[in-house]
Protein backbone atom coordinates (compact mmCIF):
# COMPACT_ATOMS: atom_id res chain seq x y z
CA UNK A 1 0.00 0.00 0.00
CA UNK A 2 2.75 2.42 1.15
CA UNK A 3 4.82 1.90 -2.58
CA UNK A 4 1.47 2.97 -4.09
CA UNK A 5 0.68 5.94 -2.10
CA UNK A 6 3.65 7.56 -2.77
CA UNK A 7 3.16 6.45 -6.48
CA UNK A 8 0.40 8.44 -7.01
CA UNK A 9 1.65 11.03 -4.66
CA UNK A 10 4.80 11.90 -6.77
CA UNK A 11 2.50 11.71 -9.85
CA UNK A 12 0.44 14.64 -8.53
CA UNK A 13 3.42 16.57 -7.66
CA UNK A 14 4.67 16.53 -11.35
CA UNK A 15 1.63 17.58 -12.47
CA UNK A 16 1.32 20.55 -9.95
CA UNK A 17 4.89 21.37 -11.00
CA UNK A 18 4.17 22.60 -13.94
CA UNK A 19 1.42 24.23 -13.06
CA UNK A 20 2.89 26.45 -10.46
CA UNK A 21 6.10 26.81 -12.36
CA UNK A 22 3.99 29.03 -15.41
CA UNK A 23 2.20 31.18 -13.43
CA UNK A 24 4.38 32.01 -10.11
CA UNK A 25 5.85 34.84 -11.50
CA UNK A 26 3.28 37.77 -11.04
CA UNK A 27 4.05 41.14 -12.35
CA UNK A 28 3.30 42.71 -9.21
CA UNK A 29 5.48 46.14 -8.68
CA UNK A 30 7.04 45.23 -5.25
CA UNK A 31 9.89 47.62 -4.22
CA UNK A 32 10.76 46.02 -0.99
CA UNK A 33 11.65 42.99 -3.78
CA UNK A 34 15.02 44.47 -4.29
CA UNK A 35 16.62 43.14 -1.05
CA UNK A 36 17.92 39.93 -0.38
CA UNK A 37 16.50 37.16 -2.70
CA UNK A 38 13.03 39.45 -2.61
CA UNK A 39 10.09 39.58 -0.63
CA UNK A 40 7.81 37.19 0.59
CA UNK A 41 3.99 36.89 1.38
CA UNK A 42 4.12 34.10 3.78
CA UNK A 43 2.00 32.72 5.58
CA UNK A 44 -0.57 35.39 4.96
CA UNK A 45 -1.40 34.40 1.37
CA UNK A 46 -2.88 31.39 2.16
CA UNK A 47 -6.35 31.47 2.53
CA UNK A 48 -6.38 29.21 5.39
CA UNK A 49 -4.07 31.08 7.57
CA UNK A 50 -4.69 34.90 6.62
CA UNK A 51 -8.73 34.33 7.87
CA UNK A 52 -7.35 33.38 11.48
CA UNK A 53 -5.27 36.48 11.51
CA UNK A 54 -1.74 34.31 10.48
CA UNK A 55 -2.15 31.49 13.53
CA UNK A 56 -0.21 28.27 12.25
CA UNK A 57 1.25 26.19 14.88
CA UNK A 58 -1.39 24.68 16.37
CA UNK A 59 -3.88 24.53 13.20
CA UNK A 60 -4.30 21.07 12.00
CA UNK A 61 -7.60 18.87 10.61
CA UNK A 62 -8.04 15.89 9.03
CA UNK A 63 -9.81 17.87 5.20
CA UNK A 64 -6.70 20.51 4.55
CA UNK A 65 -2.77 20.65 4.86
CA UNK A 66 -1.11 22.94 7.05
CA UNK A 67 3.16 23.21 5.52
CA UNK A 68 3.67 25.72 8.50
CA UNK A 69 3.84 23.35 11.09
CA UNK A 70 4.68 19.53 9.74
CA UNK A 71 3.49 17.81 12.90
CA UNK A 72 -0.25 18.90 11.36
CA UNK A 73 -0.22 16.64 8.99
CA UNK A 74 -0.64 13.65 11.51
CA UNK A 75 -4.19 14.83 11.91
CA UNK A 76 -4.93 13.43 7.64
CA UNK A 77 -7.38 10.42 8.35
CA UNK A 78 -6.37 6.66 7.14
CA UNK A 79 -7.38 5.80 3.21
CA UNK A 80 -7.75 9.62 2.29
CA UNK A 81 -6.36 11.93 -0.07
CA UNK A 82 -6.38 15.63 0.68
CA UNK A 83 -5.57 18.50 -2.06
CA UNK A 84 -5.30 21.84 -1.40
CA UNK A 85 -5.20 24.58 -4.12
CA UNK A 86 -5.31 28.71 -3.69
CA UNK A 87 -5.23 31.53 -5.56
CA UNK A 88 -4.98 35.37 -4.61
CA UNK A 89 -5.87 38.72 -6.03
CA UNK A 90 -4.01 41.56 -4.22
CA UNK A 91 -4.32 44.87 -4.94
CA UNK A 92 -1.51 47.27 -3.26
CA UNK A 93 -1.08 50.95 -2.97
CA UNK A 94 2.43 52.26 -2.06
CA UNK A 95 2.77 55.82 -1.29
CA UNK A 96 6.02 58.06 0.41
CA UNK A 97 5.06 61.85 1.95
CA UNK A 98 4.80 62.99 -2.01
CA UNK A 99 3.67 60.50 -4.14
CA UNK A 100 0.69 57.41 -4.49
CA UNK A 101 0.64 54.55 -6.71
CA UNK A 102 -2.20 51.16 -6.83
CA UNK A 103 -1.47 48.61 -8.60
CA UNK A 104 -3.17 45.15 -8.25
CA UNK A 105 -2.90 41.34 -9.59
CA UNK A 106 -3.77 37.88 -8.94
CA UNK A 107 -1.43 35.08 -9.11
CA UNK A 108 -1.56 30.99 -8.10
CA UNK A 109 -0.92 30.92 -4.00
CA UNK A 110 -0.18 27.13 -3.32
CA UNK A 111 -0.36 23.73 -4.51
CA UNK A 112 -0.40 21.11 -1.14
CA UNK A 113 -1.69 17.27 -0.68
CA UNK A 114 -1.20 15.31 2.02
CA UNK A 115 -1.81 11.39 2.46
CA UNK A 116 -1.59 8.54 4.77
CA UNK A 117 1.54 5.48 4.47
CA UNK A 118 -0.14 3.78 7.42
CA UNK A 119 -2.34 4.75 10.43
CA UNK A 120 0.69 6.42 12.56
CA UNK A 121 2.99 7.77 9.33
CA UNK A 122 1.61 10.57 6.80
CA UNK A 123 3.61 12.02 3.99
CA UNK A 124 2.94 15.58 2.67
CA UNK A 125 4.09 17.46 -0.57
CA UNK A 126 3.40 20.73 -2.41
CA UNK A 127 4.63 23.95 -3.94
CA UNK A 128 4.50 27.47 -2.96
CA UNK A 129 5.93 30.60 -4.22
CA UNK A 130 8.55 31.78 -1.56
CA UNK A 131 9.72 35.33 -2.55
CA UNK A 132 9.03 37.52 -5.41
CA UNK A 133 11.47 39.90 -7.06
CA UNK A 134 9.50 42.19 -9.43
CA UNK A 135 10.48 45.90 -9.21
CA UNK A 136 11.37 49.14 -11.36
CA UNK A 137 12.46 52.40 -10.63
CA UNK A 138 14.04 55.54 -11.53
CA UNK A 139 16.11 58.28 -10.97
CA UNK A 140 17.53 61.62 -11.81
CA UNK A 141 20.74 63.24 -10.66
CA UNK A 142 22.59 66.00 -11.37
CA UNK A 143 26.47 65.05 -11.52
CA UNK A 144 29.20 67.73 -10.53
CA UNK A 145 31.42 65.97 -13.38
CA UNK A 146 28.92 65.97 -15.86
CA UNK A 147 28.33 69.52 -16.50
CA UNK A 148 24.41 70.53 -17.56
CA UNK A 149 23.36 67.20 -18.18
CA UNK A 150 21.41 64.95 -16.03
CA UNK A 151 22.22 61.11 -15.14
CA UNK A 152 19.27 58.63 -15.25
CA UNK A 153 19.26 55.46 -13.49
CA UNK A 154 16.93 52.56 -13.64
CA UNK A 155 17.33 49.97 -11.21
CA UNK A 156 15.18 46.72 -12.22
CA UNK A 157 14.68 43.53 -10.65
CA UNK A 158 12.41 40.45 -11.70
CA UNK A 159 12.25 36.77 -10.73
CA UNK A 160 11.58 34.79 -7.62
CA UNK A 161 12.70 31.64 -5.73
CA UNK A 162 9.82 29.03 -4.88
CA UNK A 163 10.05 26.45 -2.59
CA UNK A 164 9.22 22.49 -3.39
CA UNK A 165 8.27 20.51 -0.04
CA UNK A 166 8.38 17.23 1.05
CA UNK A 167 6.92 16.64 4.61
CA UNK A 168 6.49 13.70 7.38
CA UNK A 169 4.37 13.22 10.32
CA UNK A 170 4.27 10.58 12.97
CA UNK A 171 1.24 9.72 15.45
CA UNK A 172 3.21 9.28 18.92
CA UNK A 173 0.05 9.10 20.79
CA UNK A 174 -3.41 8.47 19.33
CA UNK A 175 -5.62 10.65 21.86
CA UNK A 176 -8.80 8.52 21.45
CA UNK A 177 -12.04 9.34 23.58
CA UNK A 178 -10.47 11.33 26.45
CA UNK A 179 -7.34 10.16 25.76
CA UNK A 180 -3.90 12.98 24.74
CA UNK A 181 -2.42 12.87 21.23
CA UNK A 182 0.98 14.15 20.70
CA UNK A 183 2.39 14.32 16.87
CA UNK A 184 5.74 15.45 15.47
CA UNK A 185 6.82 16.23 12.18
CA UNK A 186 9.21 17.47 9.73
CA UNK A 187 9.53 19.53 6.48
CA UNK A 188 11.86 19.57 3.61
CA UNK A 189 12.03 22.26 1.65
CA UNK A 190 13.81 22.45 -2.10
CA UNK A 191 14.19 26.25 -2.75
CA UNK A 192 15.19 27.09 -6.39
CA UNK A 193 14.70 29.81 -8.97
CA UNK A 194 16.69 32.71 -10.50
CA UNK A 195 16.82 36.11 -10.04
CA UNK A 196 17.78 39.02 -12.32
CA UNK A 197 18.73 42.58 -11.43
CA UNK A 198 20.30 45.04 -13.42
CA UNK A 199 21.14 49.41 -12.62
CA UNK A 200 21.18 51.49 -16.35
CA UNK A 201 23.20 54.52 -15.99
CA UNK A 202 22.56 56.78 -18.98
CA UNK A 203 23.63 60.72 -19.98
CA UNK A 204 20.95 62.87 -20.69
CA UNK A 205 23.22 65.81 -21.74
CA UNK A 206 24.56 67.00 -24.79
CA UNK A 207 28.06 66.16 -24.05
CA UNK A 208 29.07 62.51 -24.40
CA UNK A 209 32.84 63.33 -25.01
CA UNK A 210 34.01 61.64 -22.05
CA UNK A 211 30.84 60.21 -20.74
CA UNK A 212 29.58 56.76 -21.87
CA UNK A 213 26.41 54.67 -20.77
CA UNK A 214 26.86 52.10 -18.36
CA UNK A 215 25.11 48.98 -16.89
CA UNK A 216 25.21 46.44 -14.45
CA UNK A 217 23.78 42.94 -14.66
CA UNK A 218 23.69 40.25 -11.93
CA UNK A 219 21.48 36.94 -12.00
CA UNK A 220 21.52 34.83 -9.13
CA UNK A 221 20.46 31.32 -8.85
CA UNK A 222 19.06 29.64 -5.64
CA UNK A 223 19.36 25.67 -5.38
CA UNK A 224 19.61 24.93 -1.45
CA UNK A 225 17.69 22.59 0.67
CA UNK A 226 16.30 23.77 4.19
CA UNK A 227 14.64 21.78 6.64
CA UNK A 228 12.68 22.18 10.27
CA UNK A 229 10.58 20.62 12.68
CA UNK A 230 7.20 20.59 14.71
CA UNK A 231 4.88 19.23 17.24
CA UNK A 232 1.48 19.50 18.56
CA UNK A 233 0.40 17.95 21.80
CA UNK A 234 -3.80 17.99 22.04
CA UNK A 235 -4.71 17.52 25.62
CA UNK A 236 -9.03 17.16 26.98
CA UNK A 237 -9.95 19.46 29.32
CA UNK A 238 -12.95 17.71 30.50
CA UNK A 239 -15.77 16.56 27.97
CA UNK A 240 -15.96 19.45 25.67
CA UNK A 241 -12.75 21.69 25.63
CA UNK A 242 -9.54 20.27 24.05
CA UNK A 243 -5.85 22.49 24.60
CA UNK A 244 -3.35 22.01 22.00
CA UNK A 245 0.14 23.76 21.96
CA UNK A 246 2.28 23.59 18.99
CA UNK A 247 6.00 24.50 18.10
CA UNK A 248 8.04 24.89 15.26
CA UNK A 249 12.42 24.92 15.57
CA UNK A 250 14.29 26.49 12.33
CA UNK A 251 17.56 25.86 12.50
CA UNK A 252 20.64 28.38 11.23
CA UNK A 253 21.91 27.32 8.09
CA UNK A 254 24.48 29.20 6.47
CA UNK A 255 24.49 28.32 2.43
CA UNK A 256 26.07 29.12 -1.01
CA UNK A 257 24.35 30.77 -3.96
CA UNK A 258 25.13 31.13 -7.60
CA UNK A 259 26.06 34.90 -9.05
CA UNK A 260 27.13 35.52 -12.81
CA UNK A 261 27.80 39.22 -12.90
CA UNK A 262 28.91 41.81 -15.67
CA UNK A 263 30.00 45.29 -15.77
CA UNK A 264 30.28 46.88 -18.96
CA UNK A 265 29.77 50.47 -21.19
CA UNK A 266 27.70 50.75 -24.21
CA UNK A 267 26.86 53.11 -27.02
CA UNK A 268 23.41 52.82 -27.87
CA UNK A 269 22.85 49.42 -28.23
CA UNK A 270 26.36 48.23 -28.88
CA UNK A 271 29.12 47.37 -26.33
CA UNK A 272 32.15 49.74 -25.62
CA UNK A 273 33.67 47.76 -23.52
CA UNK A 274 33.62 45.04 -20.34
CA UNK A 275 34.45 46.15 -17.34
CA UNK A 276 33.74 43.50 -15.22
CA UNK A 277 35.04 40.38 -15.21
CA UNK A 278 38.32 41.52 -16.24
CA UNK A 279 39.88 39.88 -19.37
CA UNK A 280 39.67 35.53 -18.77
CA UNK A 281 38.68 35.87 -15.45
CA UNK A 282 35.16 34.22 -14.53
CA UNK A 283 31.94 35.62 -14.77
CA UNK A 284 30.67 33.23 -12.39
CA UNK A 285 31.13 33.29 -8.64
CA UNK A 286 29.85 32.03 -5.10
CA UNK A 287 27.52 33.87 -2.72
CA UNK A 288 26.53 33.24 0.76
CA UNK A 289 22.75 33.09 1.98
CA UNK A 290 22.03 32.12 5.47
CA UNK A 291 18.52 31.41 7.08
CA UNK A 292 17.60 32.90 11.00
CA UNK A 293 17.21 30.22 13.90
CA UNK A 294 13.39 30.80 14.49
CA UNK A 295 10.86 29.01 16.94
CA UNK A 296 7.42 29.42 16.95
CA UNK A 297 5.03 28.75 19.71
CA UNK A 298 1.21 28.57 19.53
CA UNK A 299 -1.58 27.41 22.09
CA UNK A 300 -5.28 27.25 21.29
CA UNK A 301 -8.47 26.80 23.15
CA UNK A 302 -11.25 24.43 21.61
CA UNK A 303 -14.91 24.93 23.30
CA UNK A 304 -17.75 22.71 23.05
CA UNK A 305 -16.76 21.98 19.37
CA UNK A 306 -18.06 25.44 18.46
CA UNK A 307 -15.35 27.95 19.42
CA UNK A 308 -11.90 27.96 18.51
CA UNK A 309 -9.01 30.82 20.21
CA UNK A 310 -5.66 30.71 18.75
CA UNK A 311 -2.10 32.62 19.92
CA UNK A 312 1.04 32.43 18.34
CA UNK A 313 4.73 34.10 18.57
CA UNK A 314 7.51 33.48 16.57
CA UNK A 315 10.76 34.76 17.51
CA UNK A 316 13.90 35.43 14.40
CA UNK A 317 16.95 36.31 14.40
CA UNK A 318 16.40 38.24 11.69
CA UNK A 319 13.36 38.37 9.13
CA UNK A 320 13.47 36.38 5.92
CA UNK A 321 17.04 35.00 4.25
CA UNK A 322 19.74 36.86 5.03
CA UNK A 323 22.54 37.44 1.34
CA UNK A 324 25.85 38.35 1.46
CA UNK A 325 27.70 38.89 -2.70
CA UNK A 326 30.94 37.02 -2.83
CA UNK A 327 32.42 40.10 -4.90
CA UNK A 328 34.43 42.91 -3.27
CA UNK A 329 33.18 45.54 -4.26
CA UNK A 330 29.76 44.78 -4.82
CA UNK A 331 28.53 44.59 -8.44
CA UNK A 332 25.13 46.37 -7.24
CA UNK A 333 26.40 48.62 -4.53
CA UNK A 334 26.56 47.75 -0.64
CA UNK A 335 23.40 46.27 1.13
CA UNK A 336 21.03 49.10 3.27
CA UNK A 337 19.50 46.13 4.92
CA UNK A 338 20.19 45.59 8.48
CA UNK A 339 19.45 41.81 9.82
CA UNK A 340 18.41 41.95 13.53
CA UNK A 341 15.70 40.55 16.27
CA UNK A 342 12.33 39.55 14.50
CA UNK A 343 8.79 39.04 16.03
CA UNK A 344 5.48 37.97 14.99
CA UNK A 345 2.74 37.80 16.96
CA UNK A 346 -0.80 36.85 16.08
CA UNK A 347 -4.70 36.10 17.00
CA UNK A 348 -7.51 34.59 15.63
CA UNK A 349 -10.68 33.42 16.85
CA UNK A 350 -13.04 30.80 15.00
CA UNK A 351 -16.65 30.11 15.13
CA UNK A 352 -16.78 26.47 13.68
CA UNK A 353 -19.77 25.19 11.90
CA UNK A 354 -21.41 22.59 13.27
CA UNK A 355 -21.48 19.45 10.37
CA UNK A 356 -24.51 18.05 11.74
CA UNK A 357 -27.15 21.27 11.68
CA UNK A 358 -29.92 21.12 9.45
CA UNK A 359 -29.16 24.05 7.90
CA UNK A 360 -25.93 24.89 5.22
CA UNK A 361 -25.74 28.25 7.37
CA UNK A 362 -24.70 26.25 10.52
CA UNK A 363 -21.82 24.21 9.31
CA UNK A 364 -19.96 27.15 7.45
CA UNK A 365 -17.25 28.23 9.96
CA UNK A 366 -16.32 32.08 10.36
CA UNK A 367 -12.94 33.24 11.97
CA UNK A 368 -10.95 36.01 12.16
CA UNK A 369 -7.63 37.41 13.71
CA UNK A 370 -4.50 39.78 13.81
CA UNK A 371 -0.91 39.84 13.42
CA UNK A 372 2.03 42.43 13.78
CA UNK A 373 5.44 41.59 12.92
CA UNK A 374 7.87 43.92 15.14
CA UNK A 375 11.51 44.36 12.69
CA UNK A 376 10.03 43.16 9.63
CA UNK A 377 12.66 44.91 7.81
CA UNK A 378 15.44 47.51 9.15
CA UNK A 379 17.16 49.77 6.59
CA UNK A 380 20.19 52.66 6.86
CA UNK A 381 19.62 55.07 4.20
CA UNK A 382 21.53 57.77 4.08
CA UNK A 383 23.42 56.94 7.56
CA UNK A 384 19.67 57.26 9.27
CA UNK A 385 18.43 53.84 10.84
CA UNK A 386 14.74 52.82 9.74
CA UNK A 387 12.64 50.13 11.50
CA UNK A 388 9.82 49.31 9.82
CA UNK A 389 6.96 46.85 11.14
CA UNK A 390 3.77 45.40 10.03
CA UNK A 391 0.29 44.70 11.04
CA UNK A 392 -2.61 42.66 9.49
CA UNK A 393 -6.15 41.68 9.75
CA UNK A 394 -7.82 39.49 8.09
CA UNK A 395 -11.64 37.52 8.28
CA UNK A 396 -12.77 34.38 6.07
CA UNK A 397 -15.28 31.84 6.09
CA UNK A 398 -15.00 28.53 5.18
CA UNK A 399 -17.93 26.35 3.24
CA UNK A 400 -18.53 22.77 3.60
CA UNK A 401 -18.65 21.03 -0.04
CA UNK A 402 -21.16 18.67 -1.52
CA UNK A 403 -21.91 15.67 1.54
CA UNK A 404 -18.11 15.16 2.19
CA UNK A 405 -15.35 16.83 3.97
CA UNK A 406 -14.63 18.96 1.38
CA UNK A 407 -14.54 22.58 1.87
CA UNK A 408 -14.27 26.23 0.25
CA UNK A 409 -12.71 28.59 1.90
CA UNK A 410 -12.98 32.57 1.30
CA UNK A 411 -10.28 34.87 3.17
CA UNK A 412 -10.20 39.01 2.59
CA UNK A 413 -6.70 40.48 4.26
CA UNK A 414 -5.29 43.90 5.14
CA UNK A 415 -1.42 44.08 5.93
CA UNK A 416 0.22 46.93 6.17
CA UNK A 417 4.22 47.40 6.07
CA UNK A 418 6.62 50.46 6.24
CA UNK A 419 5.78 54.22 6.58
CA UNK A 420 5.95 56.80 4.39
CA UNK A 421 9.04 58.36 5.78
CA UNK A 422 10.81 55.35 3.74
CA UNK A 423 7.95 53.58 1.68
CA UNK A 424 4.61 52.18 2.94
CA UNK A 425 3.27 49.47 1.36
CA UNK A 426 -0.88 48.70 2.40
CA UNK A 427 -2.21 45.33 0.52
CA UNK A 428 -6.02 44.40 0.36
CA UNK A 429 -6.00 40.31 -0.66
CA UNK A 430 -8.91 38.29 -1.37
CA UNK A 431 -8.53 34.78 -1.35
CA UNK A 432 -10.18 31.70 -2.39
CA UNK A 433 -8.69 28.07 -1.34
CA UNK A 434 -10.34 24.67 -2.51
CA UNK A 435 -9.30 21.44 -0.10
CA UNK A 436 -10.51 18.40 -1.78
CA UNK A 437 -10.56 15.23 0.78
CA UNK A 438 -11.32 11.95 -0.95
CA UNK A 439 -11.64 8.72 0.04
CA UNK A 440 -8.52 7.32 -2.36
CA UNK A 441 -7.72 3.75 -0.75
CA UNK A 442 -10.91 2.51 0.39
CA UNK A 443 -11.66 -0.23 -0.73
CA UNK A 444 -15.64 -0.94 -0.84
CA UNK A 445 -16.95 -4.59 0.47
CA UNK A 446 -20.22 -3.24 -2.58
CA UNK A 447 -20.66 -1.64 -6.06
């Protein structure tokens, strides 16, 4: 049975490959894209986890996957097959003390399934964008060594890294009737893609004696495999309440990265001359990426079936991947990031449908919740120090499909990151997530 499984498992995943592979990259103008290897969304683009306000370590059910916390994905009942598939629309404005601009697109969130092996052992897999790199901008300057002209420069950036998972779960302990159940888990995460940047410096003056056009080029490719690790521990208070706490350990890795990089003049559209790499030296060279140590720690509070209170905390050493260029000096110019101390904290609360009411009304379930991310991102520009946060909200409601476990789920978000001293970036997203839960391996005694 277990040979099988994973048969038609790794079938599905080749599918969904391709699928998320032609439509990841968005065309969404994302300025905060330029650092690092880009931005990212998660977990609030998922459907699932931007209705309870971005709660994920102690979320777990037997009709949907949760990749935040691997140790979920004991919960996926024996002889059933559960896909998950969302898609966003998001539709940003970004504004500074002067200027406004909206822009808005939709874009493939996730591709998940999850299956059982054998009643204690469950094996997960999916897809998910991880960061975006889609930005353009531009310049003007006045140079003191270019008499009355006028230098333009256009930084651009495009590309993205997404992440392919593999993920395990164990049953420790069962927790039937009244009874605890403990599970633990762990992901593995493929991240690849490639990401282009470039900075055009062109003369707008009259004068091109001694001045030439000039660009930079760098594409970096990201092939690295990261791992962590979860549990959740359920514990009965009594006949109608049910505690869980969750956790989730990141470890520090510190990894290499692909660069090919060129320097070089131009006249119009023909070369002048190469600047960089010198004359049979390599175009190619190594860069270093490292990942934060992070833990995350959720409890929730399950009432009489009906309520649901989650509260998480994650604690980083620094937000999102942290990239260092292995070229002295740097072919784009030194970093303005700053990598320290990362928090996230968030709420939800959930009314859960009940399956058995009479009407469809009563067995849709309606949540909402709250998160705010102290140190999202910390920049020095122009030797001033900016610490910029964010905050969310978000509300959903999630419909049960046809007679089976099956369900829709509808999610609207706010976040909001930066401020308009530096850039501030507010993002409405409505989402829409389908978790299909089938009976694959069940054999039937009767046609």
């Amino acid at each position: 049975m277990i040979k099988s499984n994973i048969k038609r498992l790794m079938m599905t995943a080749a599918l969904c490959a391709a699928t998320l592979g032609a439509t990841a990259q968005n065309g969404f103008n994302v300025p905060f894209s330029q650092f690092g290897i880009g931005s990212s969304e998660l977990p609030f683009n998922l459907p699932l986890v931007s209705r309870m306000g971005g709660t994920v370590y102690t979320t777990a059910g037997n009709n949907f996957v949760n990749p935040f916390n691997p140790a979920s994905y004991g919960s996926i009942e024996l002889e059933s097959f559960v896909f998950d598939m969302g898609v966003g629309i998001q539709m940003s404005t970004l504004r500074d003390n002067n200027e406004k601009l909206f822009d808005a697109d939709g874009n493939l969130g996730y591709l998940l399934m999850a299956m059982p092996l054998t009643q204690w052992w469950k094996l997960a897999a999916g897809l998910m964008p991880y960061t975006t790199v889609d930005y353009e901008s531009v310049a003007l300057q006045s140079d003191p060594t270019y008499p009355g002209g006028t230098v333009k420069t256009v930084y651009g950036g495009t590309g993205g890294v997404n992440e392919v998972l593999l993920g395990t779960a164990f049953n420790i302990l069962r927790g039937k009737g009244m009874k605890p159940s403990l599970q633990v888990g762990v992901n593995a995460y493929y991240l690849t893609g490639k990401i282009e940047r470039s900075i055009a410096y062109t003369f707008l003056g009259n004068d091109t004696t001694y001045f030439v056009n000039s660009s930079r080029y760098k594409k970096t490719t990201v092939s690295n495999l990261v791992f962590d690790a979860g549990v959740q521990y359920r514990q009965p208070l009594g006949a109608k309440s049910v505690l869980t706490v969750g956790a989730v350990y990141k470890p520090y890795l510190d990894m290499k990265v692909k660069d090919l990089a060129m320097i070089y003049t131009q006249v119009g559209n023909s070369l002048l001359d190469t600047v960089f790499p010198a004359a049979g030296d390599d175009p190619e060279f190594e860069s270093r990426l490292e990942r934060p140590q992070t833990v995350g720690v959720g409890v929730s509070l399950e009432v009489d079936k009906r309520w649901r209170m989650a509260v998480d905390a994650t604690f980083a050493s620094w937000q999102g991947m942290k990239y260092t260029e292995g070229q002295e000096p740097s072919i784009m110019g030194s970093s303005v990031v700053r990598y320290d101390q990362c928090n996230r904290y968030a709420l939800g609360l959930e009314r859960m449908g009940n399956m058995d009411a009479q009407s469809y009304w009563g067995r849709i379930s309606w949540s909402c919740g709250a998160h705010l991310t102290q140190g999202a991102l910390r920049l020095n520009i122009a030797g001033t120090d900016h610490t910029l946060g964010e905050w969310g909200l978000g509300a959903g409601a999630t419909l049960p499909m046809r007679k089976g476990k099956s369900l829709l789920t509808l999610s609207v978000g706010y976040t909001s990151l930066g401020s308009r001293d530096v850039l501030q970036r507010n993002t409405m997203t409505f989402g829409i997530a389908v978790s299909s839960c089938e009976h694959w391996f069940f054999k039937r005694k009767y046609n």
